[in-house]
N, C-alpha and C. Protein backbone atom coordinates (compact mmCIF):
# COMPACT_ATOMS: atom_id res chain seq x y z
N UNK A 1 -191.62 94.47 -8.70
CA UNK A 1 -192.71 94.41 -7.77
C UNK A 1 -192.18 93.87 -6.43
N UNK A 2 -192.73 94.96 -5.23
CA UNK A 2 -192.36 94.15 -4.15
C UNK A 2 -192.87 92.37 -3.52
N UNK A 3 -191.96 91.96 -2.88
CA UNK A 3 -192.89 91.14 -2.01
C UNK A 3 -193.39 91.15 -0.97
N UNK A 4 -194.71 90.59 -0.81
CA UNK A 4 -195.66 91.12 0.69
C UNK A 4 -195.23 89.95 1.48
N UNK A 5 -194.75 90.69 2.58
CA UNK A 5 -195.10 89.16 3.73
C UNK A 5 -196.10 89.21 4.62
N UNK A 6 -196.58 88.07 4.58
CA UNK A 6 -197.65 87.93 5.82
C UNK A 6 -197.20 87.97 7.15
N UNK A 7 -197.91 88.71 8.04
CA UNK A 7 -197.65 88.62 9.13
C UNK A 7 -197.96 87.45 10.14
N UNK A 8 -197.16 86.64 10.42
CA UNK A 8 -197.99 85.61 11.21
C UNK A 8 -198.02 85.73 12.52
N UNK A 9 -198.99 85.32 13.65
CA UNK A 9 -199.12 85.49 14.59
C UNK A 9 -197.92 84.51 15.53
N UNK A 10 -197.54 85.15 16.86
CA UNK A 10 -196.45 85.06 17.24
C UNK A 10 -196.73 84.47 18.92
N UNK A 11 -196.44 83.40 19.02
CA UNK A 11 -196.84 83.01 20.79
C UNK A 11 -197.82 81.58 20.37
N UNK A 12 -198.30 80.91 21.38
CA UNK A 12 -199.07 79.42 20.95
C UNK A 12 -200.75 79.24 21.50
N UNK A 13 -200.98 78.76 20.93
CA UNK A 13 -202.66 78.59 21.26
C UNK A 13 -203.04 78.62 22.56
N UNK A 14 -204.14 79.23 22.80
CA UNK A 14 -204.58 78.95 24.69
C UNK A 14 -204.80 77.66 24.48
N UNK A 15 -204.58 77.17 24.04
CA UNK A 15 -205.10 75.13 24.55
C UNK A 15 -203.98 74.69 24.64
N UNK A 16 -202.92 75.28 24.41
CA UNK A 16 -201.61 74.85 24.91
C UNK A 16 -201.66 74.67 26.17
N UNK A 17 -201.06 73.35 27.16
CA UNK A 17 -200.85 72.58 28.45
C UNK A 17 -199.27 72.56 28.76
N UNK A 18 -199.28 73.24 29.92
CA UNK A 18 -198.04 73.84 30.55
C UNK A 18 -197.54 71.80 31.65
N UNK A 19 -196.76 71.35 30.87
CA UNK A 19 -196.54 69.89 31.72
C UNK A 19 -195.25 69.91 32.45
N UNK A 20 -194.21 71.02 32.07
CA UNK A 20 -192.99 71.72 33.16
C UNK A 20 -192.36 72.65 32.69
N UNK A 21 -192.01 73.52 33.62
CA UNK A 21 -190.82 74.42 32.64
C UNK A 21 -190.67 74.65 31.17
N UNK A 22 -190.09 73.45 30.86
CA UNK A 22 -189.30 73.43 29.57
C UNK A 22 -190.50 72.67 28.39
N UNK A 23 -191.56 72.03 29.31
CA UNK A 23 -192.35 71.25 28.35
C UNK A 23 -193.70 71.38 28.42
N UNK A 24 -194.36 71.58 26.83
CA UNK A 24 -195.64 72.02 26.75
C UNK A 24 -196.34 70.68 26.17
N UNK A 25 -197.82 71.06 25.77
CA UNK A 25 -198.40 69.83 25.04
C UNK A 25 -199.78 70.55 24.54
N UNK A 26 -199.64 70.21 23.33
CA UNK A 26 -201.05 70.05 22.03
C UNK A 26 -201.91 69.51 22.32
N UNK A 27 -203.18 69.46 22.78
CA UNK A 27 -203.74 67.90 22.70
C UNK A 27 -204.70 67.84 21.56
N UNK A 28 -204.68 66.50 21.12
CA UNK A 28 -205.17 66.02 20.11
C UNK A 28 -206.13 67.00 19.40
N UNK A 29 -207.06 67.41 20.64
CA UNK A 29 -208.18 68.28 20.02
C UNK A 29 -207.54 69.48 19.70
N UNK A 30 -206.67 69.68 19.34
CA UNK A 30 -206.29 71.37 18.45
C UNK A 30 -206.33 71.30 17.48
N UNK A 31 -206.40 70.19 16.69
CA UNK A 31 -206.78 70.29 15.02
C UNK A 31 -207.15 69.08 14.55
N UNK A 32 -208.21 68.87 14.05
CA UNK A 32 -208.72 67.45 13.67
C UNK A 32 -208.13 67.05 12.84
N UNK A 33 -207.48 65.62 12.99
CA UNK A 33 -207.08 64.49 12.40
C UNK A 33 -206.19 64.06 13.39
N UNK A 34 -205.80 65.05 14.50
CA UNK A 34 -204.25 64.55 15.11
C UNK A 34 -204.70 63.07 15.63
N UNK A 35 -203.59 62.46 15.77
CA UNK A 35 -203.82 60.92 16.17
C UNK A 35 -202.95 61.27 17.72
N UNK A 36 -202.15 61.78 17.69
CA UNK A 36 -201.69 61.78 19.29
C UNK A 36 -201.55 63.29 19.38
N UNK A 37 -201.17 63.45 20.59
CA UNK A 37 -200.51 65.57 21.70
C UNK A 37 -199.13 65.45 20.94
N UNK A 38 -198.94 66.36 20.48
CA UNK A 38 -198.09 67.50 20.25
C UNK A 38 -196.91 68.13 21.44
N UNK A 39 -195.56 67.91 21.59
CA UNK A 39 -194.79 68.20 22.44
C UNK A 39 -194.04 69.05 22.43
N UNK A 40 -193.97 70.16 23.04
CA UNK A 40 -193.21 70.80 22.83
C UNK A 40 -191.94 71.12 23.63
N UNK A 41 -190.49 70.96 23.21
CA UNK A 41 -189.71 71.98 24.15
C UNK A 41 -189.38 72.77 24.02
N UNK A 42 -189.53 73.74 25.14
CA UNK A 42 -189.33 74.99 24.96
C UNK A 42 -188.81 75.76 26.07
N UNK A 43 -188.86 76.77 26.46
CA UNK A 43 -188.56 77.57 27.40
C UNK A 43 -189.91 78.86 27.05
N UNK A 44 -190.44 79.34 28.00
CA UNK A 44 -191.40 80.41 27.99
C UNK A 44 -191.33 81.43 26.91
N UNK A 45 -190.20 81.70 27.07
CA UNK A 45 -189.93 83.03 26.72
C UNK A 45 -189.52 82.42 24.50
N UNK A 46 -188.84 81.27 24.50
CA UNK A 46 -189.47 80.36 23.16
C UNK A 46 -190.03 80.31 22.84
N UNK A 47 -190.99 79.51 23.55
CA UNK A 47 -192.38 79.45 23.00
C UNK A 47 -192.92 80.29 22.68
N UNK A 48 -192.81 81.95 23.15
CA UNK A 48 -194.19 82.89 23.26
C UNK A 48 -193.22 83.41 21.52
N UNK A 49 -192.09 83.14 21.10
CA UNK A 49 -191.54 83.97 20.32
C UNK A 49 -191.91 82.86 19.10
N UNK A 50 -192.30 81.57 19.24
CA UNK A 50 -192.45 80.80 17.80
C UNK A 50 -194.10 80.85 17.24
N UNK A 51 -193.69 81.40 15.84
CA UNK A 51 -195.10 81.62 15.26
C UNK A 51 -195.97 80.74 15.27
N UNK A 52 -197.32 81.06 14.58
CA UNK A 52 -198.40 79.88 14.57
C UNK A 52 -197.94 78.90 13.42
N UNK A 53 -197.20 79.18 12.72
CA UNK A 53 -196.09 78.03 11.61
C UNK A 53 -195.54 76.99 12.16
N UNK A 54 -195.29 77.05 13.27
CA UNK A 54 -194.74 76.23 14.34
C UNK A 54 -195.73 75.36 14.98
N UNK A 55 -197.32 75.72 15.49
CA UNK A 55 -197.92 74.97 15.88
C UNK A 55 -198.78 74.19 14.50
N UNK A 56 -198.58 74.61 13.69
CA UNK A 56 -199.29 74.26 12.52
C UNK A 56 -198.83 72.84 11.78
N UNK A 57 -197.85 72.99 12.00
CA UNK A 57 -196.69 71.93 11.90
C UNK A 57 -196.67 71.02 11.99
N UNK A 58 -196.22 71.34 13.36
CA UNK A 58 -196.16 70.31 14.72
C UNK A 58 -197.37 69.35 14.83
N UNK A 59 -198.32 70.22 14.62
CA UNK A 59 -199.79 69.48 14.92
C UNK A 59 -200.34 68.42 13.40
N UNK A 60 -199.55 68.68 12.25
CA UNK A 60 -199.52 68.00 11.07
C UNK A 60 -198.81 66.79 11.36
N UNK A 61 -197.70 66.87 11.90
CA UNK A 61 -196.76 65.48 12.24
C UNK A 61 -197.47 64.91 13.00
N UNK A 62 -198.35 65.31 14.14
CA UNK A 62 -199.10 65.07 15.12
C UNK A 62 -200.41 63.83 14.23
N UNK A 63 -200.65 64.69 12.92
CA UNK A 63 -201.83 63.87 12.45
C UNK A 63 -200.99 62.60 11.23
N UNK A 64 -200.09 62.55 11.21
CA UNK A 64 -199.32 61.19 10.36
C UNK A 64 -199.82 60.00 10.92
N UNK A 65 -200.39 59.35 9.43
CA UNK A 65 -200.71 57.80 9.87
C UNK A 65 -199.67 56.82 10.46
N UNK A 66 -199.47 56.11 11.66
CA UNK A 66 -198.35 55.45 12.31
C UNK A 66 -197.89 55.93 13.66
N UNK A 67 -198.42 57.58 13.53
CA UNK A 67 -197.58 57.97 14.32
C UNK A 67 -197.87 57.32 16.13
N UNK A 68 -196.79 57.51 16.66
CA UNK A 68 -197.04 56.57 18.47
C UNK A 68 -196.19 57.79 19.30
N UNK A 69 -197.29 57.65 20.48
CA UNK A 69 -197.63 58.42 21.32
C UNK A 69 -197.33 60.30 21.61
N UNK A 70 -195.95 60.63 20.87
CA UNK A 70 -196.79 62.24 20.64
C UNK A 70 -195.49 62.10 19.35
N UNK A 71 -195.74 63.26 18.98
CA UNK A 71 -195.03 63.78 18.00
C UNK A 71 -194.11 65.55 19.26
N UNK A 72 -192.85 65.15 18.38
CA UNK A 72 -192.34 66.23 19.14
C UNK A 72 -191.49 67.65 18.28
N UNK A 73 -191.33 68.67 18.82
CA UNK A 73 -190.38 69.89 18.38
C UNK A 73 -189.76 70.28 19.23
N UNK A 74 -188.69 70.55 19.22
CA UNK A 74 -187.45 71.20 19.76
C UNK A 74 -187.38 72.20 20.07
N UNK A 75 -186.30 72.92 20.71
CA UNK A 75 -186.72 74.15 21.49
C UNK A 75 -186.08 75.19 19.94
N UNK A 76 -185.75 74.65 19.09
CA UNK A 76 -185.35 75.56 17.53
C UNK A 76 -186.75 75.21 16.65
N UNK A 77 -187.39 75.13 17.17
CA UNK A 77 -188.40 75.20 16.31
C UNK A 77 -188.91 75.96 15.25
N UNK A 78 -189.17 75.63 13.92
CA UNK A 78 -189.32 76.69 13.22
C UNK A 78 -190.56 75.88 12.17
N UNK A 79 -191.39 76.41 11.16
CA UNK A 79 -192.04 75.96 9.89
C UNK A 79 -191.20 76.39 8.59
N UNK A 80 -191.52 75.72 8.11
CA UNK A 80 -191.24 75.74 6.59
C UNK A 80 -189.87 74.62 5.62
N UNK A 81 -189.77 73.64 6.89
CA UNK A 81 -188.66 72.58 5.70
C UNK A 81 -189.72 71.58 5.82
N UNK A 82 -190.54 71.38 6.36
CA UNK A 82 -191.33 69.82 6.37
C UNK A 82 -191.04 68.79 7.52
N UNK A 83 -191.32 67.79 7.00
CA UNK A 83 -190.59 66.71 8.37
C UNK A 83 -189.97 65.85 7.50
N UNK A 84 -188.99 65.41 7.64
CA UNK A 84 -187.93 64.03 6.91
C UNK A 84 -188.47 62.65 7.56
């Protein structure tokens, strides 16, 4: 039997906040529980290529009890190992 993959959507939420060039931001209100914004680095043409796995993520580390002042991802950003 084959396996199906899901297609996931590709590029980042319109509530994404353009703060320079290289750096974006989540804010809190993109998914309830986050305790702080969501950071991203990236480059444009990055960002528009990392799936919604990526903001899904990001915005989970975003909601960790402890966490202080944003939670961040790298311009290799990817989903699926977790956070250490």
């Amino acid at each position: 039997m084959e396996e199906q993959r899901q297609e996931r959507k590709l590029g980042p939420p319109s509530i994404i906040k353009k703060i320079s060039d290289i750096e974006w931001e989540l804010p809190p209100t993109f998914k309830a529980g986050m305790h702080v914004p969501a950071r991203i680095f990236a480059s444009k043409k990055l960002l528009d290529n990392m799936d919604e796995g990526v903001f899904n993520q990001i915005s989970n580390v975003a909601s960790l009890p402890g966490i202080v002042k944003h939670a961040m991802c790298m311009p290799d950003g990817h989903w699926g190992y977790g956070f250490p």
